[in-house]
Protein backbone atom coordinates (compact mmCIF):
# COMPACT_ATOMS: atom_id res chain seq x y z
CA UNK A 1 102.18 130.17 54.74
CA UNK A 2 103.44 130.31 51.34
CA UNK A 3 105.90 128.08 49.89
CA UNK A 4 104.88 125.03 52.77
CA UNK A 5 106.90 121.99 51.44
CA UNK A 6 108.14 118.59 53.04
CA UNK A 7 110.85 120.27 54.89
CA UNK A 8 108.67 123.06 56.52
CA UNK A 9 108.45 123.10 60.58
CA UNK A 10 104.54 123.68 60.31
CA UNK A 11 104.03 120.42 57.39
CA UNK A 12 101.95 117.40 58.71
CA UNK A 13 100.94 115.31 55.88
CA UNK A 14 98.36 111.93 55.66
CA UNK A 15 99.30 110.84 59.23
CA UNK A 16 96.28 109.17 59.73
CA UNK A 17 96.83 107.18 56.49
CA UNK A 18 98.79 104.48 57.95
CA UNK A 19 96.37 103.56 60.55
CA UNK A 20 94.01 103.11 57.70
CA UNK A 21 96.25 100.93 56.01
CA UNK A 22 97.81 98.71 58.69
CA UNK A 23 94.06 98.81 60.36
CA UNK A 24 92.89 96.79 57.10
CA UNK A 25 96.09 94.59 56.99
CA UNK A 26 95.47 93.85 60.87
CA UNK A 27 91.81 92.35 60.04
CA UNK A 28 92.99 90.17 56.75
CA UNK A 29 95.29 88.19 59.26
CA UNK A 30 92.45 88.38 61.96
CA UNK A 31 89.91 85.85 59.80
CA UNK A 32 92.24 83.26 59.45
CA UNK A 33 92.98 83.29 62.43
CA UNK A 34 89.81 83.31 63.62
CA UNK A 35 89.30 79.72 62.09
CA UNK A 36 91.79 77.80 64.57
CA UNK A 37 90.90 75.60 67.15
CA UNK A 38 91.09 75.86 70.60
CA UNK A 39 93.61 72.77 70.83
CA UNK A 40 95.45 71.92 67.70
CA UNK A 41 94.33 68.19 66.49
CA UNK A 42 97.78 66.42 67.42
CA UNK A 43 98.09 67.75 70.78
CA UNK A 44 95.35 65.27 72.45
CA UNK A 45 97.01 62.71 70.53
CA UNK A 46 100.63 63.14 71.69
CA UNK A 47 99.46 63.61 75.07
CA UNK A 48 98.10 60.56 75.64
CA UNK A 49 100.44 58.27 73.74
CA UNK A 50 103.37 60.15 76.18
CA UNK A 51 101.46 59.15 78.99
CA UNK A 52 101.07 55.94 78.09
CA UNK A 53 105.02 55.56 78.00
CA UNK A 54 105.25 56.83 80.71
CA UNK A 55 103.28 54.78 82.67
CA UNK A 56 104.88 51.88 80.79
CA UNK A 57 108.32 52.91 82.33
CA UNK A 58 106.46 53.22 85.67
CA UNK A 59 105.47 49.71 85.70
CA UNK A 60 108.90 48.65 84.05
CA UNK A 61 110.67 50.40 87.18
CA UNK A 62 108.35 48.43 89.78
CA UNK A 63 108.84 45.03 88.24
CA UNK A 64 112.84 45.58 88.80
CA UNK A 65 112.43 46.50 92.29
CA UNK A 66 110.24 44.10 92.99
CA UNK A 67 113.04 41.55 91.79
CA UNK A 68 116.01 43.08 94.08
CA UNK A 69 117.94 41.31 96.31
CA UNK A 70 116.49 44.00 98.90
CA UNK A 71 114.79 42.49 102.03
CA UNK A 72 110.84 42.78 102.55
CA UNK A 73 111.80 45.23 105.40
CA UNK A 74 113.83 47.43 103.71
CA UNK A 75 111.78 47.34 100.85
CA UNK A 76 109.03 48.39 102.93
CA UNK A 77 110.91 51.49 104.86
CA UNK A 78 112.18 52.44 101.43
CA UNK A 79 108.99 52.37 99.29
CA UNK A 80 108.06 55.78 99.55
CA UNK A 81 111.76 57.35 98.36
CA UNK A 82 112.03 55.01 95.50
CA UNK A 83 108.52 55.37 93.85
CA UNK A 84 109.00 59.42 94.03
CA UNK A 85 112.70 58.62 92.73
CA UNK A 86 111.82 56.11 89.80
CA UNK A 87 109.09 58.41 88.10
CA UNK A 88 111.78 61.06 87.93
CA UNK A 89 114.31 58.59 86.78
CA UNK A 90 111.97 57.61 84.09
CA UNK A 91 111.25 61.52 83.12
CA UNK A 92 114.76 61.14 82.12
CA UNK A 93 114.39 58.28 79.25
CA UNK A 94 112.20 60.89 77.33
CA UNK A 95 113.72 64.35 78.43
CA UNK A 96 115.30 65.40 75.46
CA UNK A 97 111.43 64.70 73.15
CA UNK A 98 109.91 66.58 76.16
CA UNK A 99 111.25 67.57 79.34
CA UNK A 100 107.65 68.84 80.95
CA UNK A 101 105.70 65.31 80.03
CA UNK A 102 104.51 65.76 83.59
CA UNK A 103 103.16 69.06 83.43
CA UNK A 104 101.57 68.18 80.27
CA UNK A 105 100.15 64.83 81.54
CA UNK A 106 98.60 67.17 84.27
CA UNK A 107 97.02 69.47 82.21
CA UNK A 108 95.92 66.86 79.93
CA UNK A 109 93.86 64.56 83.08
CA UNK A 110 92.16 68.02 83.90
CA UNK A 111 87.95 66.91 84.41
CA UNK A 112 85.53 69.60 83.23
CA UNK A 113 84.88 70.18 86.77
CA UNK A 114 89.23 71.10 87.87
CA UNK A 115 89.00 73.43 85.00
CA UNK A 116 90.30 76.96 85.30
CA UNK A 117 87.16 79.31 86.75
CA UNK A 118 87.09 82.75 87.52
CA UNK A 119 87.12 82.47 91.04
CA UNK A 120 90.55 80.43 90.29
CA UNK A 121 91.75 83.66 89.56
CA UNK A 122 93.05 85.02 93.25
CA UNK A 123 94.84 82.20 93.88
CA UNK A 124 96.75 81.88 90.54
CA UNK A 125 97.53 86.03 91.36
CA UNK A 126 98.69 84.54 94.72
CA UNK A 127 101.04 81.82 92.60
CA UNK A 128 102.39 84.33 91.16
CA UNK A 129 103.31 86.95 92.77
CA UNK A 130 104.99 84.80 95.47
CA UNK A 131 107.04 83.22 92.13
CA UNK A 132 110.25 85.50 92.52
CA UNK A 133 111.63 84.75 89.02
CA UNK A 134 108.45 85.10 87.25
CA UNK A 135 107.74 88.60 89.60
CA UNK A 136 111.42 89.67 88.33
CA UNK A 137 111.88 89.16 84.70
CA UNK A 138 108.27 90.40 84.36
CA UNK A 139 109.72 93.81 85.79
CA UNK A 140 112.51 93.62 83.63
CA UNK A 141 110.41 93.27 79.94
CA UNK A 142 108.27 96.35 81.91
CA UNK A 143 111.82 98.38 82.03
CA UNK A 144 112.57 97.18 78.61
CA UNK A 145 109.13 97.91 77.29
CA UNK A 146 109.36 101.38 78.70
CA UNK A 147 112.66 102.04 76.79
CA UNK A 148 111.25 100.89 73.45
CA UNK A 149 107.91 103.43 74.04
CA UNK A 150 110.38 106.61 74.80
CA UNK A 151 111.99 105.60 71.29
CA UNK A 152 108.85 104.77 69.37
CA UNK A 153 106.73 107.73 70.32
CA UNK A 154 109.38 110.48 70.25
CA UNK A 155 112.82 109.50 68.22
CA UNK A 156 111.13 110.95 65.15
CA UNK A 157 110.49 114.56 66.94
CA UNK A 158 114.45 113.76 68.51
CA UNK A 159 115.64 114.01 65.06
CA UNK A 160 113.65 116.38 63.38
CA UNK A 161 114.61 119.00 66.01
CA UNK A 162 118.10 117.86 67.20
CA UNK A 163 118.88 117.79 63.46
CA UNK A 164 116.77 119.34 61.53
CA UNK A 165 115.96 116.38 59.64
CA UNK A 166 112.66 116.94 57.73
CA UNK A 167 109.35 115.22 59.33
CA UNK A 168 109.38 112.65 55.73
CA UNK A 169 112.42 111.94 55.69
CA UNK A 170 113.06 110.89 59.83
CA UNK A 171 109.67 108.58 59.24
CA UNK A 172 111.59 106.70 56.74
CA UNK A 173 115.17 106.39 58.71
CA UNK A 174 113.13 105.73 61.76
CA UNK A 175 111.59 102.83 59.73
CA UNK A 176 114.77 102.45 58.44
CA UNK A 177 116.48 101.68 61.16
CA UNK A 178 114.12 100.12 63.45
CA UNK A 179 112.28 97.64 61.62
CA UNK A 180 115.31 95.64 60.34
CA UNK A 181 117.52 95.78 63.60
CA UNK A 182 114.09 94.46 65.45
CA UNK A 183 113.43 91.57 62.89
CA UNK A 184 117.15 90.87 63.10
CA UNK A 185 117.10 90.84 67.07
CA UNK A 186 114.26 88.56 67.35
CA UNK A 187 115.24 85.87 65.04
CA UNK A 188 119.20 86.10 66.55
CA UNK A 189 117.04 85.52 70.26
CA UNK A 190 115.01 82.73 69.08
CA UNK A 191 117.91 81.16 66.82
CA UNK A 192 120.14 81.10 70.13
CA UNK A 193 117.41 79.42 72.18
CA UNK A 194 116.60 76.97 69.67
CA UNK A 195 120.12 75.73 69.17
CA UNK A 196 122.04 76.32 72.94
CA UNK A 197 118.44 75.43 74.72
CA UNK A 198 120.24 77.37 77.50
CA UNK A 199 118.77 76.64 81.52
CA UNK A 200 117.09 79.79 83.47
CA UNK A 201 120.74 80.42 85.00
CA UNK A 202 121.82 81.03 81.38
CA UNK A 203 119.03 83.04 79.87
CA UNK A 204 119.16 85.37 83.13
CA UNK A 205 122.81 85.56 82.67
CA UNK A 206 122.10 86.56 78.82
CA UNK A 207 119.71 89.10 79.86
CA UNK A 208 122.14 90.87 82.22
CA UNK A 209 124.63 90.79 79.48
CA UNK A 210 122.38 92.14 76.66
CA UNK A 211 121.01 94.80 80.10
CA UNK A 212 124.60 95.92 80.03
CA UNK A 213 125.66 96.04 76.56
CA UNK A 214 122.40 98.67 76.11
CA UNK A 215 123.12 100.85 78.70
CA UNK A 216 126.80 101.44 77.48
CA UNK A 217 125.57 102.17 73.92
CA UNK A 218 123.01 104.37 75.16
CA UNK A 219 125.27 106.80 77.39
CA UNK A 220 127.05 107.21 73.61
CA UNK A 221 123.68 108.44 72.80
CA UNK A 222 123.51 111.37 74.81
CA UNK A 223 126.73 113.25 73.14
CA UNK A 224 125.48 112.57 69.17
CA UNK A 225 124.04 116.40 69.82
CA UNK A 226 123.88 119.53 67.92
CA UNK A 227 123.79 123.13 68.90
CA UNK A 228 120.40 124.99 69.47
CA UNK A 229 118.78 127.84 66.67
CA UNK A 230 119.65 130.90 66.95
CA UNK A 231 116.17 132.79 66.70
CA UNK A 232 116.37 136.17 67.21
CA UNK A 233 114.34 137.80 70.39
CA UNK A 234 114.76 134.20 71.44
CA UNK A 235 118.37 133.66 72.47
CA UNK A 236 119.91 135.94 70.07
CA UNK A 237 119.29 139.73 69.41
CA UNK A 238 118.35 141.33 66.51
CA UNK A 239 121.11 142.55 64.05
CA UNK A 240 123.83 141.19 65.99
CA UNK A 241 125.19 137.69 64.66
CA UNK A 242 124.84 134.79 66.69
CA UNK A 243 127.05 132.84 69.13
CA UNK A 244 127.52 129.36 68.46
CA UNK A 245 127.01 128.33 72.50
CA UNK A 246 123.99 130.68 72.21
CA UNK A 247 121.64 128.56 73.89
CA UNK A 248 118.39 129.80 76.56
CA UNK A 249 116.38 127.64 79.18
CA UNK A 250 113.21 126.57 79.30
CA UNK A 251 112.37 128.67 82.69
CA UNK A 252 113.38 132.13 80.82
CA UNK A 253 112.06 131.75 77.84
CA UNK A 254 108.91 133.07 77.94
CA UNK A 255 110.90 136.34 79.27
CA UNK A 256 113.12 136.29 76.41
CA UNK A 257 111.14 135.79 73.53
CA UNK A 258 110.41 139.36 72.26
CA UNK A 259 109.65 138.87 68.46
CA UNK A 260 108.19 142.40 68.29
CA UNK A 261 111.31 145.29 68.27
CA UNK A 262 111.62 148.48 66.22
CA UNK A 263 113.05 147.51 63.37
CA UNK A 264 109.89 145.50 62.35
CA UNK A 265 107.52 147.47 64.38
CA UNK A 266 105.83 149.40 60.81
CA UNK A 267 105.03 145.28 59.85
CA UNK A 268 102.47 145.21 62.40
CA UNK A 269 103.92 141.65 62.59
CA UNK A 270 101.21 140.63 65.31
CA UNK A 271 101.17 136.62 66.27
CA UNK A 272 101.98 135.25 62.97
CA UNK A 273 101.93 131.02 62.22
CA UNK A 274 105.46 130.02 62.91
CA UNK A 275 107.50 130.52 59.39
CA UNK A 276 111.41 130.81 59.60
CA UNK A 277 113.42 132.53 57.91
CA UNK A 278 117.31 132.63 57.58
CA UNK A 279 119.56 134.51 57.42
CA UNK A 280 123.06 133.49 56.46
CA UNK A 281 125.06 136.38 56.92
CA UNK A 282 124.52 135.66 60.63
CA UNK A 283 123.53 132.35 60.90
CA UNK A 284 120.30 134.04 62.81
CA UNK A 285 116.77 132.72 62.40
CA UNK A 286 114.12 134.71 62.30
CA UNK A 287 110.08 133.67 63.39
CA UNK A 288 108.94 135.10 60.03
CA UNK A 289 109.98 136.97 57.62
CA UNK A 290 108.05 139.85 58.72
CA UNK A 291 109.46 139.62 62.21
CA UNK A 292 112.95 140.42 60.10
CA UNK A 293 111.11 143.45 58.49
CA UNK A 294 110.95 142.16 54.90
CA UNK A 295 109.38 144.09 52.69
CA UNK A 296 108.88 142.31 49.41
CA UNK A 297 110.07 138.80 48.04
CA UNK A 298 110.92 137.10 44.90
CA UNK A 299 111.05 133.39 43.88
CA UNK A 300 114.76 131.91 44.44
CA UNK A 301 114.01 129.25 41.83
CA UNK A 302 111.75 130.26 39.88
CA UNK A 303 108.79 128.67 41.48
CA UNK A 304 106.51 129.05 44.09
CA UNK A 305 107.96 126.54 46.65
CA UNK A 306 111.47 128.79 47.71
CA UNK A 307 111.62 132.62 48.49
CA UNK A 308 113.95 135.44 49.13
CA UNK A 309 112.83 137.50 51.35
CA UNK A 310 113.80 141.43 50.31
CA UNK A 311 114.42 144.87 51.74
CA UNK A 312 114.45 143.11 55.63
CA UNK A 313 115.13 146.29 57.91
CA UNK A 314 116.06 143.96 60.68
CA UNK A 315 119.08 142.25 58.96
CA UNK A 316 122.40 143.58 58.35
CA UNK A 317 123.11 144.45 54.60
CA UNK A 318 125.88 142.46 53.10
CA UNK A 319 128.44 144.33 51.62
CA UNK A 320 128.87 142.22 48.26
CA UNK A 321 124.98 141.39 48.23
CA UNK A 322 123.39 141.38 45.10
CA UNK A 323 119.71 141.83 46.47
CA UNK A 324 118.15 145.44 47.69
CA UNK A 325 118.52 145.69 51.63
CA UNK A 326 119.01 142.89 53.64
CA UNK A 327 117.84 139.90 53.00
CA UNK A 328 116.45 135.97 53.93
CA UNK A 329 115.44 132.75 52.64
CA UNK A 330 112.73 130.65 53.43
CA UNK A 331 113.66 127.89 56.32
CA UNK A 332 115.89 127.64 59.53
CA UNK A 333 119.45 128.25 59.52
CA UNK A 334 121.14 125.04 60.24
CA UNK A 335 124.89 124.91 61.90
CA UNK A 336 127.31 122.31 60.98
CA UNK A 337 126.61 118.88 63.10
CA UNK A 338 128.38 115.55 62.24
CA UNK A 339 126.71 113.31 64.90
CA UNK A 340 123.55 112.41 63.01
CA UNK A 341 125.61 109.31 61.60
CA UNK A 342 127.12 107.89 65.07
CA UNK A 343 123.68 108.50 66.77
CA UNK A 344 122.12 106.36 63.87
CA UNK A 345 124.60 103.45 64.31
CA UNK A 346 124.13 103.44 67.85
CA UNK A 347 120.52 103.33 67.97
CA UNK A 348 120.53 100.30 65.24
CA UNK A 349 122.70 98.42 67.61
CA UNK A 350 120.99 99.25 70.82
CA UNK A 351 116.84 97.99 69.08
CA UNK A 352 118.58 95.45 67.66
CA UNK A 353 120.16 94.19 71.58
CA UNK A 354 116.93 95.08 72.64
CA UNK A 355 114.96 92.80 70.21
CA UNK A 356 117.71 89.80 71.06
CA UNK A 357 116.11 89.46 74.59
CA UNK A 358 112.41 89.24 73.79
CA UNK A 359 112.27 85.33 72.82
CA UNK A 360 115.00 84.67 75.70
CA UNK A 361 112.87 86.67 78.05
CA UNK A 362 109.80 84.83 77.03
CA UNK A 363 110.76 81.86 77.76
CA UNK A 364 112.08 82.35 80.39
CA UNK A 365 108.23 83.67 82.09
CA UNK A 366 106.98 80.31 80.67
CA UNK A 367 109.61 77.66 82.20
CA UNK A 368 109.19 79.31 85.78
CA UNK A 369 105.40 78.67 86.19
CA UNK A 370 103.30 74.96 85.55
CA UNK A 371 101.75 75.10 82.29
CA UNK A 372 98.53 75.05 83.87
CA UNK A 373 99.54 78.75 84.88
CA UNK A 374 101.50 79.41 81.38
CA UNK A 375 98.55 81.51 79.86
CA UNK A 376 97.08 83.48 82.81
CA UNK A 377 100.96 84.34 83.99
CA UNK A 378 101.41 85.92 80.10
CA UNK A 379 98.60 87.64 80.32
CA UNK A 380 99.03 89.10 83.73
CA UNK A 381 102.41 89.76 82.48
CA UNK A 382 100.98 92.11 79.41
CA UNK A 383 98.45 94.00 81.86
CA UNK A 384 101.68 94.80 84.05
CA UNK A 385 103.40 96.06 80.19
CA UNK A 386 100.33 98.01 79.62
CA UNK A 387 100.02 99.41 83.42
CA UNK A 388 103.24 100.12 83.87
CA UNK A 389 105.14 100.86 80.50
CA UNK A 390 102.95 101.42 77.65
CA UNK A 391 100.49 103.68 79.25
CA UNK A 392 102.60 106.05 81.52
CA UNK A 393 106.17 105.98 79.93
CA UNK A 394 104.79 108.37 76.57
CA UNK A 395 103.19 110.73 79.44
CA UNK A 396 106.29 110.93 80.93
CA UNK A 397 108.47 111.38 77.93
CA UNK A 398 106.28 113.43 76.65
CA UNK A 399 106.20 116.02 79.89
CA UNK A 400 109.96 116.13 79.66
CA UNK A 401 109.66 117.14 75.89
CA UNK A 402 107.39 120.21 77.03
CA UNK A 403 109.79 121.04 79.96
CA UNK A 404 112.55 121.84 77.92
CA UNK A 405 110.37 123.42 75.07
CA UNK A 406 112.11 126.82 74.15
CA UNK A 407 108.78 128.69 71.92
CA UNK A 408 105.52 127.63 70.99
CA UNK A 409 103.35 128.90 68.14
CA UNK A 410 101.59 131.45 68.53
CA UNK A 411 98.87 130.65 66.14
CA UNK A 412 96.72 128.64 68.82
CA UNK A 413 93.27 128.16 69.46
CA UNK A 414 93.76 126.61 72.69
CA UNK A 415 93.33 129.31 75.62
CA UNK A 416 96.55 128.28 77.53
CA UNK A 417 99.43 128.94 76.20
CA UNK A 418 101.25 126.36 77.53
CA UNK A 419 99.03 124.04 75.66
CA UNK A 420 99.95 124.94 72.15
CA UNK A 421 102.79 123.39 69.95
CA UNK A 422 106.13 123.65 70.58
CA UNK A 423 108.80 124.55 67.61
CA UNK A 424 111.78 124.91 69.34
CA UNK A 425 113.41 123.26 71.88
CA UNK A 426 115.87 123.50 74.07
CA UNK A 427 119.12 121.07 72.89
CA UNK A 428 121.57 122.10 75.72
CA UNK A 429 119.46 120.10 77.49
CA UNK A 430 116.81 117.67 76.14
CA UNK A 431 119.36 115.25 74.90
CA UNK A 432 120.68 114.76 78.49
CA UNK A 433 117.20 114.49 79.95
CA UNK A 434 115.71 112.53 77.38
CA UNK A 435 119.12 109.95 77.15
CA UNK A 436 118.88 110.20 81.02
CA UNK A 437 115.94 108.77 81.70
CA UNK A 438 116.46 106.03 79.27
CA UNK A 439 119.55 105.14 80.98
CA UNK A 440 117.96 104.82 84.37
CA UNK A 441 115.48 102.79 82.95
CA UNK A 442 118.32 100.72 81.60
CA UNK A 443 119.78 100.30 84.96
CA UNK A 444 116.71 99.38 86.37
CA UNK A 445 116.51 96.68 83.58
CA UNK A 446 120.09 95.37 84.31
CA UNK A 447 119.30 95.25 88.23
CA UNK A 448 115.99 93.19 87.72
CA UNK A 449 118.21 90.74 84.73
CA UNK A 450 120.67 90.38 87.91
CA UNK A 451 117.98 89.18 90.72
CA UNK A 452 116.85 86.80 87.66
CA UNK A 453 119.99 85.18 87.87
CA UNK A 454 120.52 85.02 91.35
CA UNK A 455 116.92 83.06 92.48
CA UNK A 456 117.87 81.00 89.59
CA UNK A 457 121.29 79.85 90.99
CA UNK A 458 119.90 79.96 94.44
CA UNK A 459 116.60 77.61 93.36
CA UNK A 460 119.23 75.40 91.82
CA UNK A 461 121.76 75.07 94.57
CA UNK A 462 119.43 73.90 96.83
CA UNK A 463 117.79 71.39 94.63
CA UNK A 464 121.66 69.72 93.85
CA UNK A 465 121.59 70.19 97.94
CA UNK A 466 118.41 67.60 98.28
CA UNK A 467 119.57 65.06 95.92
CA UNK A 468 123.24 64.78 97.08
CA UNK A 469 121.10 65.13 101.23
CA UNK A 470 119.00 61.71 100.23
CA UNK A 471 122.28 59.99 98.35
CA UNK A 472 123.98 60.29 101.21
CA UNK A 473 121.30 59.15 104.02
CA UNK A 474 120.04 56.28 101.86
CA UNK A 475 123.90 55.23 101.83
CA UNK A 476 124.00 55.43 105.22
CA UNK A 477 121.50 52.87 106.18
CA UNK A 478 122.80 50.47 103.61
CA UNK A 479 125.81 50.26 105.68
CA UNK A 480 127.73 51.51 102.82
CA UNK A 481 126.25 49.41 100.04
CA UNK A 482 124.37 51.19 97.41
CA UNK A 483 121.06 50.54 97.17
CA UNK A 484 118.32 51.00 94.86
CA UNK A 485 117.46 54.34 95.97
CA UNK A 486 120.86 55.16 96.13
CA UNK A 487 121.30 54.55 92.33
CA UNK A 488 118.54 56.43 92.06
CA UNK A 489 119.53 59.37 93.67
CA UNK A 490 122.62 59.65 92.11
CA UNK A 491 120.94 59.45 88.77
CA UNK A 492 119.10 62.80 89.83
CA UNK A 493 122.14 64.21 90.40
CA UNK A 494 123.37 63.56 87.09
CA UNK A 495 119.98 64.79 85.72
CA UNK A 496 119.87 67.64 87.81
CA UNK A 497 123.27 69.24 86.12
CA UNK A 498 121.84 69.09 82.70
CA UNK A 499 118.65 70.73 83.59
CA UNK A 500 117.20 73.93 85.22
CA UNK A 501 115.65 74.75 88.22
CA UNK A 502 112.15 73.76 86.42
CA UNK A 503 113.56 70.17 85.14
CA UNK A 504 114.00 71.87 81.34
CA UNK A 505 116.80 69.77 79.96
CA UNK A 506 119.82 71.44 78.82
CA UNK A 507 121.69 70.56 75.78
């Protein structure tokens, strides 16, 4: 149509240039990375020189026993309890350099031939499935994951239509607001785990809170609205001004939208692109100007990119106007709306909570499993994303977009109808829909965050439960002398209330 600018319902633009962009930025960090290798050269090195310290403590630990005032025959019934107790006690000596030396020590004495295989691959499914707090916050970053895809794929469409912000402009705000309050997120996420080195009980805690903060902030989402257009032959009639509640469902549309009436019937109007027109006398949009019977049109500025639209037989004349017949202007009519600011705030603070969990939430997935398992439980974790969140939840979204879509164009080449673009939707009730199933997914979120925390506190309890269990036995057949084990047992205990469920130390 004539006049198309930035601001037009029908402009597109270069979408496809940022793909071409990011696609070439995407394979300059690819070739460095590319030149890695498979085990940085330290990491061998390290490995072995904490094994050999630990074994060192190992031997240290058996030359003290072995000089106890302990009897051959209680040494003997005890020898079993105190080795398993003395290579935990000597964990401790170099828990806060690394608190997994074992696992790493494990990986590290791997042969070529107990190397991961394919047909490994069942029973590492098997290990983890059956791990309840890896099965659990994996749900959870699904939940999550689905929330950030509803916002990514359709927040710009959200505000060009609940606002009439212009398809440029809500790019840029989107970016605007998205980018920074994610960066900011992350680093606040890793920054907290790097200096509180919380235990699984704490970062499932966290989660719940951060679950919860979201899902207040979002309800506040889903009253930043604005009223729908008011197109005539749509939801308002011809001539008549419009209603500010004026508003029409998605199931009558199609029954309602009569574009074609006698006042424009000498246009010959036929299905025309979608091109609004306003007018302002009563706030009424119209599908074209032709569809408000305009006969001619002049340049409101001068130039080619704004028009009046003259001698409209389907708008009321204005008494003082100073233009033949009634008249338009090129665009929708747009009714006073102040929420645009609120919903921004709120949707910085709810991607930036978001953000905050992802480096808790990771890892979290990798102190719950061996490090043996660390790599095939992420990637089985980012199949389940991809399954289950960033494959379905755009269909889905997307689907409740066309539910409540008002009028498509009309200017199709696609034989359904129902298949074509939609320009208007319905407001009275896509906010609530759209909000709504964020907010259940939000819930969902906070319910999975919660059974996090509760097998963590349960694994934990019953570990405390074992230690004090073998104190308290070994005590009991020293007649009420502590032994050896006893010592040792108690020095678990300590241990075991500055670390997790996993043996991570916490600071």
């Amino acid at each position: 149509p004539d006049g198309l600018t930035t601001s037009h319902p029908l402009w597109t633009g270069a979408w496809w240039l940022g793909f071409v962009i990011f696609a070439g930025l995407a394979l300059l960090v690819a070739v460095p990375l590319l030149a890695f290798p498979t085990v940085m050269p330290h990491t061998a090195a390290k490995r072995l020189q904490k094994q050999q310290q630990q074994q060192q403590q190992q031997q240290q630990q058996k030359a003290q026993r072995s000089t106890s005032s302990l009897d051959a025959d209680e040494l003997t019934r005890n020898s079993s309890t105190t080795n398993s107790d003395a290579a935990i006690v000597s964990s401790t000596n170099d828990d806060d350099e690394e608190p997994n030396s074992s696992l790493d020590q494990s990986a590290a004495s791997l042969s070529p031939a107990e190397k991961p295989h394919i047909r490994d691959i069942p029973a590492g499914l098997k290990r983890l499935f059956k791990n309840a707090l890896w099965l659990f916050i994996s749900l959870l970053i699904v939940a999550e994951q689905s929330v950030v895809q509803a916002f990514v794929a359709y927040v710009n469409k959200y505000m060009q239509k609940s606002f009439n912000i212009p398809v440029t402009q809500s790019s840029i705000i989107t970016g605007a607001l998205v980018i920074p309050s994610a960066v900011i997120g992350i680093g606040a996420g890793a920054l907290i785990m790097r200096r509180y080195r919380p235990s699984n009980k704490s970062v499932s805690l966290l989660m719940m809170g951060l679950c919860a903060a979201t899902t207040l902030l979002t309800i506040g989402l889903a009253f930043c609205t604005c009223p729908n257009v008011s197109m005539a032959g749509l939801n308002a009639q011809y001539g008549i001004p419009a209603t500010s509640g004026a508003a029409a469902s998605s199931s009558t549309a199609a029954a309602q939208l009569q574009l074609n009436v006698s006042c424009n019937a000498a246009c010959h109007c036929g299905s025309l692109s979608y091109d609004p027109a306003c007018d302002a006398l009563t706030g009424t949009t119209y599908f074209t100007p032709c569809h408000a019977g305009c006969q001619s049109k002049q340049s409101s500025t001068g130039s080619s990119d704004s028009w009046n639209y003259t001698d409209c037989s389907c708008v009321p004349i204005a008494t003082n106007a100073s233009l033949p017949g009634g008249y338009v202007t090129g665009g929708k009519c747009t009714a006073a709306c102040y929420t645009f600011g609120p919903f921004c705030a709120l949707l910085f603070i709810i991607v930036l909570l978001t953000a905050c969990g992802y480096e808790p939430s990771h890892i979290l997935t990798l102190s719950c499993v061996s490090e043996s398992d660390s790599s095939f439980a992420l990637g089985i974790q980012n199949i389940l994303q991809r399954l289950l969140a960033f494959i379905p939840a755009p269909i889905y979204f997307g689907s409740l977009f066309d539910f409540n879509c008002l009028m498509r164009s009309s200017d199709s080449a696609c034989s359904n109808a129902d298949a074509s673009a939609c320009m208007e939707y319905d407001l009275t009730r896509l906010p609530y829909m759209w909000i709504g199933v964020i907010l259940g997914l939000k819930v969902v979120g906070f319910l999975f965050a919660s059974a996090c925390f509760l097998v963590s506190r349960a694994s934990r309890a019953v570990d405390l439960l074992d230690v004090a269990a073998d104190a308290t036995v070994a005590k009991e057949k020293d007649g009420g002398a502590m032994s050896a084990s006893t010592k040792t047992a108690v020095q678990i205990g300590a241990y075991s209330s500055k670390t997790d469920v996993d043996g991570n130390h916490v600071a």
